[in-house]
C-alpha atoms as a PDB file:
ATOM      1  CA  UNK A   1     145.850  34.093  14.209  1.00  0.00           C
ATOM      2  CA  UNK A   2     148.248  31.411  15.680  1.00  0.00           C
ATOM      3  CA  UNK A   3     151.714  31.898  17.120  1.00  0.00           C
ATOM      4  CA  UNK A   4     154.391  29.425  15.465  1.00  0.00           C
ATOM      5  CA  UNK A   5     157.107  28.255  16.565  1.00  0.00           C
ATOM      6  CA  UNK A   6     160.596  30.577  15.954  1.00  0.00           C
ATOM      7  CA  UNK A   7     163.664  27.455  14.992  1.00  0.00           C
ATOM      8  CA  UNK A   8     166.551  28.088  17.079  1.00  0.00           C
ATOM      9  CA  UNK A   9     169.967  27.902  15.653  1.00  0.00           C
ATOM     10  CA  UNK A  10     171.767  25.377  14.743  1.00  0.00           C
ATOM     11  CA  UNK A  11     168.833  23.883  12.386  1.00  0.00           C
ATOM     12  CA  UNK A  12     169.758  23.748   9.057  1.00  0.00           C
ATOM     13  CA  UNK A  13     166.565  25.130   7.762  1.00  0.00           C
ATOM     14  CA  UNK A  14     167.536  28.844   8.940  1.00  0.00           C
ATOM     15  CA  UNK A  15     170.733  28.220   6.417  1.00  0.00           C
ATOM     16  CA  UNK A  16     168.699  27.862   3.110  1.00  0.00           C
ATOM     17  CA  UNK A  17     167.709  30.022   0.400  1.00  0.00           C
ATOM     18  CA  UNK A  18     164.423  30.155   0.433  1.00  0.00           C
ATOM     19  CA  UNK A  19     162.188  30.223  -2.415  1.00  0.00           C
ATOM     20  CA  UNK A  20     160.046  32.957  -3.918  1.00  0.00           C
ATOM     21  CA  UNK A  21     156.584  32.781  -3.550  1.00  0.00           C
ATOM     22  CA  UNK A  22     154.451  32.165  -6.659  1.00  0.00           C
ATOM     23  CA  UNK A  23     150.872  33.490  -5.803  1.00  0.00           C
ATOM     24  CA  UNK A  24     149.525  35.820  -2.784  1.00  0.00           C
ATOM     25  CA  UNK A  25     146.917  34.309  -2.019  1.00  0.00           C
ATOM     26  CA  UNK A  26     144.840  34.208   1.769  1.00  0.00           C
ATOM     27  CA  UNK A  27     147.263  31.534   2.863  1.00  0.00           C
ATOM     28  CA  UNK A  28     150.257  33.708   2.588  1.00  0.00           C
ATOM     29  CA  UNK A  29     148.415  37.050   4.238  1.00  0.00           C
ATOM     30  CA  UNK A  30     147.577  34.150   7.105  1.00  0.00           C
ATOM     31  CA  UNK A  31     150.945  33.534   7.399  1.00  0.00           C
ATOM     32  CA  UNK A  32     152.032  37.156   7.119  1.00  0.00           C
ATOM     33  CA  UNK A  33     149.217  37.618  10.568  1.00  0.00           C
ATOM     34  CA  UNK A  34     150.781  34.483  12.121  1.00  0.00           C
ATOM     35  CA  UNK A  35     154.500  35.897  11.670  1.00  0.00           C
ATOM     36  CA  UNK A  36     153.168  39.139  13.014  1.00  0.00           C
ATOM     37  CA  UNK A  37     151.857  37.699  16.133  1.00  0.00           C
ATOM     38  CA  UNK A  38     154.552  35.998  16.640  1.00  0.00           C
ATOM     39  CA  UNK A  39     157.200  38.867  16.146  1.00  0.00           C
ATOM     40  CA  UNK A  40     155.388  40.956  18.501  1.00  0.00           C
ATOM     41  CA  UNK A  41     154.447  38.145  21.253  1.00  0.00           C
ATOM     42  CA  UNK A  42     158.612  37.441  20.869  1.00  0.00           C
ATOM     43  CA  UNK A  43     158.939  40.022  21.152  1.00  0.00           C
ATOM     44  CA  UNK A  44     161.044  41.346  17.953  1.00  0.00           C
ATOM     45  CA  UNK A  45     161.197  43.893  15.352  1.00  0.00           C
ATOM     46  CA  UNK A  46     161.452  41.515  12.420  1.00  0.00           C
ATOM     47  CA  UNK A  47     160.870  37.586  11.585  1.00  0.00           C
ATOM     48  CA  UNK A  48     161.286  35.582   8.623  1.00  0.00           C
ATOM     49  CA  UNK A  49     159.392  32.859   6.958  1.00  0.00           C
ATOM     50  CA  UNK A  50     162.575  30.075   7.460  1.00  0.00           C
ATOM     51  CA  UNK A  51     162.510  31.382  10.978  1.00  0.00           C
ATOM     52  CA  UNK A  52     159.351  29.318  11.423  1.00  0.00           C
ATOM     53  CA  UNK A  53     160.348  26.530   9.502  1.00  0.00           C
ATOM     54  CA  UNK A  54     159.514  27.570   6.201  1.00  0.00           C
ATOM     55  CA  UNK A  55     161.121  28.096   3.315  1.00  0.00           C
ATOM     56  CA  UNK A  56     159.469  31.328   1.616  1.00  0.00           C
ATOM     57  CA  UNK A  57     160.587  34.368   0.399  1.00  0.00           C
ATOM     58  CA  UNK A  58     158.121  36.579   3.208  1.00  0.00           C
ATOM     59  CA  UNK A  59     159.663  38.728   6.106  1.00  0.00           C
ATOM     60  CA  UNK A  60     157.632  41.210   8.273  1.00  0.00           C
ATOM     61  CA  UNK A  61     158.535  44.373   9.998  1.00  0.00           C
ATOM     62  CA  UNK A  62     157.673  46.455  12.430  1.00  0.00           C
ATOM     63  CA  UNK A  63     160.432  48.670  14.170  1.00  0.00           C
ATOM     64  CA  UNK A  64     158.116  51.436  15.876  1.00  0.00           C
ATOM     65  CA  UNK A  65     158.785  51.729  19.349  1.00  0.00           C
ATOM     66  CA  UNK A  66     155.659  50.407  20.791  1.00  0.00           C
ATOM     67  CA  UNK A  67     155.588  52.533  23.859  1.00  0.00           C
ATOM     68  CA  UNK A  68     155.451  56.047  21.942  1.00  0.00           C
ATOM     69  CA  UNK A  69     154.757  55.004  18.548  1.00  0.00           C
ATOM     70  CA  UNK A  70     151.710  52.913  17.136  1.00  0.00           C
ATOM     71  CA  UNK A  71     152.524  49.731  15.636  1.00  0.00           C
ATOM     72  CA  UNK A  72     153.698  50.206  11.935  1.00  0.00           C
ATOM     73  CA  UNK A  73     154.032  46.287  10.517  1.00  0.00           C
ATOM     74  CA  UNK A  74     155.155  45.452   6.986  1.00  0.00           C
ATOM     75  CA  UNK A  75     154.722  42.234   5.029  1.00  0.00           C
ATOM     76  CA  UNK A  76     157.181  41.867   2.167  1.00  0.00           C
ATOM     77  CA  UNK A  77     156.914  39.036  -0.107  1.00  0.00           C
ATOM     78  CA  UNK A  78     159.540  38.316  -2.436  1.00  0.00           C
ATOM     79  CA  UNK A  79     162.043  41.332  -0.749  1.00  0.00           C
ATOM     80  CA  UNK A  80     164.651  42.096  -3.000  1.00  0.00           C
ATOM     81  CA  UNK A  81     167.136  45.420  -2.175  1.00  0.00           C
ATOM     82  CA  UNK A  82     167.490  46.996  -5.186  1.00  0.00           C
ATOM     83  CA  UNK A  83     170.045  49.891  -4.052  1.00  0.00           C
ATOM     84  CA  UNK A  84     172.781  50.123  -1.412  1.00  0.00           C
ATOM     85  CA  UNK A  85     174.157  53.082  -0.160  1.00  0.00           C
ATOM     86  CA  UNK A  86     178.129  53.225  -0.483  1.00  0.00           C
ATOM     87  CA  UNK A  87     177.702  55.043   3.604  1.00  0.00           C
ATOM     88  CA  UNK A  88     177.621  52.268   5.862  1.00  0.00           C
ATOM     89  CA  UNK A  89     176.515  52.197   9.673  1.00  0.00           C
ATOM     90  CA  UNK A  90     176.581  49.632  12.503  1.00  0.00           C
ATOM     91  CA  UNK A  91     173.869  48.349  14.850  1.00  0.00           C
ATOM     92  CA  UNK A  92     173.929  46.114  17.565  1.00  0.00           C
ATOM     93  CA  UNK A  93     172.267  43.381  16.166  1.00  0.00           C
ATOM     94  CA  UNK A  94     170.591  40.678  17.804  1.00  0.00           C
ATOM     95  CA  UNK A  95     167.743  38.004  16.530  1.00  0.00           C
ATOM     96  CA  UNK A  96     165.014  35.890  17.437  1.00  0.00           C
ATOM     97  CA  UNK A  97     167.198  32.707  16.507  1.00  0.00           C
ATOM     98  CA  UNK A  98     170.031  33.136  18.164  1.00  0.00           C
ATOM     99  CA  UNK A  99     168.525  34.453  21.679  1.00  0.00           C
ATOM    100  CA  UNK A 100     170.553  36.822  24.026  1.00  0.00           C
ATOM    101  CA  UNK A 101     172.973  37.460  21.492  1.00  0.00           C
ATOM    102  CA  UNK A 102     174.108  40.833  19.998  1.00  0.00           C
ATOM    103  CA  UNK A 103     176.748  41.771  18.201  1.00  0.00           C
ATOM    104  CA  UNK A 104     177.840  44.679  16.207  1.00  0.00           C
ATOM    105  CA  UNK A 105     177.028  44.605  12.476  1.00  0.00           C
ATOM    106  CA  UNK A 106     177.700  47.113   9.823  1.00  0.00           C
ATOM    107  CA  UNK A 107     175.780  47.074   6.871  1.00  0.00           C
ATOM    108  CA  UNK A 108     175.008  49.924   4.076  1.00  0.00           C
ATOM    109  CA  UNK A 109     173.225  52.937   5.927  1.00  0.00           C
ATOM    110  CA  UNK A 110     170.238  53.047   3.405  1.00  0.00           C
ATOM    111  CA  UNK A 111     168.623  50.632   1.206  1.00  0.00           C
ATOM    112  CA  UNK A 112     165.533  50.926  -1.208  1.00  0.00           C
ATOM    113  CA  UNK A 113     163.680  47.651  -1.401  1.00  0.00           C
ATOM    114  CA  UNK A 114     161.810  46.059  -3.991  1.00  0.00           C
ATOM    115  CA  UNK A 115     158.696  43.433  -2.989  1.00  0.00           C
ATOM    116  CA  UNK A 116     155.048  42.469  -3.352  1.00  0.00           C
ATOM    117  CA  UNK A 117     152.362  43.594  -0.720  1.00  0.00           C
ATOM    118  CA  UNK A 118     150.097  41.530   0.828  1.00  0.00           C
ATOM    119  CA  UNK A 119     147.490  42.603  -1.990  1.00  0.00           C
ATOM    120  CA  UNK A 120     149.723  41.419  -4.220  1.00  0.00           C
ATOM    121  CA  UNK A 121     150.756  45.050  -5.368  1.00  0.00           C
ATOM    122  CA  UNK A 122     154.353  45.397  -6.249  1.00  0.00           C
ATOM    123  CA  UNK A 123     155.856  48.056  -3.817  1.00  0.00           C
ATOM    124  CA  UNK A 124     159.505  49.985  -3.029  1.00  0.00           C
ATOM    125  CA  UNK A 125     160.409  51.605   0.113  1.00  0.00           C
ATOM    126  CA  UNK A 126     163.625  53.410   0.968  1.00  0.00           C
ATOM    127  CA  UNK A 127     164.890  52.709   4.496  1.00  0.00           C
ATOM    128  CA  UNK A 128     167.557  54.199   6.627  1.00  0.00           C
ATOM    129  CA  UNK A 129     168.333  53.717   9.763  1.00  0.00           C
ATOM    130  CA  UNK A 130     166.647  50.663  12.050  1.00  0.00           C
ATOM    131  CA  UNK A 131     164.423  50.059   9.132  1.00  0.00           C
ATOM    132  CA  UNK A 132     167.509  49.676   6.952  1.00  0.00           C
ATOM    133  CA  UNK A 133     169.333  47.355   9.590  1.00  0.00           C
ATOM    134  CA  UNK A 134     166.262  45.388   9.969  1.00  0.00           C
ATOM    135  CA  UNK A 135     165.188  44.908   6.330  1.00  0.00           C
ATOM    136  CA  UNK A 136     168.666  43.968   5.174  1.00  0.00           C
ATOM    137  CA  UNK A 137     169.023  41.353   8.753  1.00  0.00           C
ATOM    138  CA  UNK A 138     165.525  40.069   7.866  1.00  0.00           C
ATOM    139  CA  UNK A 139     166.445  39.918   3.600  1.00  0.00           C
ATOM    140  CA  UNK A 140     169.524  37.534   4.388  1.00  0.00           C
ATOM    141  CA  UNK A 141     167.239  35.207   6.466  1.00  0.00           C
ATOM    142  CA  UNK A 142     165.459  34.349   2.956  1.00  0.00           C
ATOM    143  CA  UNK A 143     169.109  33.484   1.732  1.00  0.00           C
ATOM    144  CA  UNK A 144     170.576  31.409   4.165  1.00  0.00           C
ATOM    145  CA  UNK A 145     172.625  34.330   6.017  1.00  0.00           C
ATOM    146  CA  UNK A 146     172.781  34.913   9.695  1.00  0.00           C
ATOM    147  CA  UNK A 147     173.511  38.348  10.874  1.00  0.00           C
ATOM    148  CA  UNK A 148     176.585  36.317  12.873  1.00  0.00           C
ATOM    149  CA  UNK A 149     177.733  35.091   9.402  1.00  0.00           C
ATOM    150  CA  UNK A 150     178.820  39.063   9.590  1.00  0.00           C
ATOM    151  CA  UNK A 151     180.946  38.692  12.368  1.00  0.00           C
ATOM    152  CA  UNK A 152     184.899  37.031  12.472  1.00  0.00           C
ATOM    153  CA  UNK A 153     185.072  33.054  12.344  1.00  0.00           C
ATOM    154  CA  UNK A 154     185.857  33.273  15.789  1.00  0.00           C
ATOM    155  CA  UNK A 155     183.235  35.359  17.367  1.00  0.00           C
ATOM    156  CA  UNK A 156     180.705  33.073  15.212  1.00  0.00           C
ATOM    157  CA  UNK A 157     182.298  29.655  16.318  1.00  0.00           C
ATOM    158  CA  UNK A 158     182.040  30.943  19.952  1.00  0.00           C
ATOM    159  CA  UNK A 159     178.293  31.959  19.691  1.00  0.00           C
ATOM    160  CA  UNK A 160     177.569  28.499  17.853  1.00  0.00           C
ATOM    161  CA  UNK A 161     179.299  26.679  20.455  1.00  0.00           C
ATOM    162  CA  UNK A 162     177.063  28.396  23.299  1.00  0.00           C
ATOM    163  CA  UNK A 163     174.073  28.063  21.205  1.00  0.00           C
ATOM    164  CA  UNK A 164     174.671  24.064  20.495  1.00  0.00           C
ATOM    165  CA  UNK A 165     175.114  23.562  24.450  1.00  0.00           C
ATOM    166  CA  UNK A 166     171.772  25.907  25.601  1.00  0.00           C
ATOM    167  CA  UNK A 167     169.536  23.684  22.603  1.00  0.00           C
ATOM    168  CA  UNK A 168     171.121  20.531  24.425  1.00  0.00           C
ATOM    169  CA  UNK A 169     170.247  21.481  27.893  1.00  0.00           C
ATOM    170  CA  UNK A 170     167.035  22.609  26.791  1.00  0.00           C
END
């Protein structure tokens, strides 16, 4: 396995819609073990394919809480939610991309989510909770959408603006 390197906002990849992935093959379970590695080593709970540059439909998961649970991780290939609850809930979101930011997001409480396994086995799973935050944070990755795109144009202009200076000093 190999860590990758996680893009750092603002690069226009992490604004695209990615595209779906045609065949699971070994190269995309590699990839799914390379996002993994890198997730944890982060560390995160979540990472997605444009996060590291490219532009495939492939997110993985893993929101146990490593120092009472054992590691749970999820590859999804080709996520697609196929059912929003109307409840909604908010999380203080934050993401590998944007680093030491959080901000409150509220998205629908529950979600069940349509995608291929890493055998190549199409799969749903209903989420609430975490899960649900951090399938629908990590789904919007593959389409271009930031989890500060969910915040007011001023909240996201200020977090750009600090973001733009730390990638400049750095």
């Amino acid at each position: 396995m190999a860590l990758l390197d996680i893009l750092i906002v603002p690069d226009t990849r992490l604004k695209k819609v990615c595209a779906p992935i045609a065949n699971v093959d070994g190269r995309v379970a590699k990839l799914a073990d390379d996002m993994l590695e890198t997730m944890y080593k982060a560390p995160g709970i979540g990472l997605a394919a444009p996060q590291v540059g490219l532009l495939e439909r492939l997110i993985v998961i893993d929101v146990a809480d490593h120092k009472t649970e054992k590691p749970n991780p999820v590859a999804m290939i080709n996520p697609e939610v196929v059912w929003r609850s109307e409840e909604q809930s908010t999380y203080n979101e934050g993401c590998l991309s944007i680093p030491e930011v959080y901000a409150d997001v509220t998205r629908p409480a529950q979600v069940k989510v349509r995608y291929v396994d890493r055998g190549g086995e199409v799969r749903e799973m209903e989420a609430d909770g975490l899960l649900a935050t951090c399938v629908q944070h990590e789904i919007d990755h593959l389409n271009g959408i930031l989890f500060i795109d969910h915040l007011s144009q001023l909240k996201r202009s200020m977090i750009m603006r600090k973001m733009t200076k730390l990638k400049r000093q750095a």
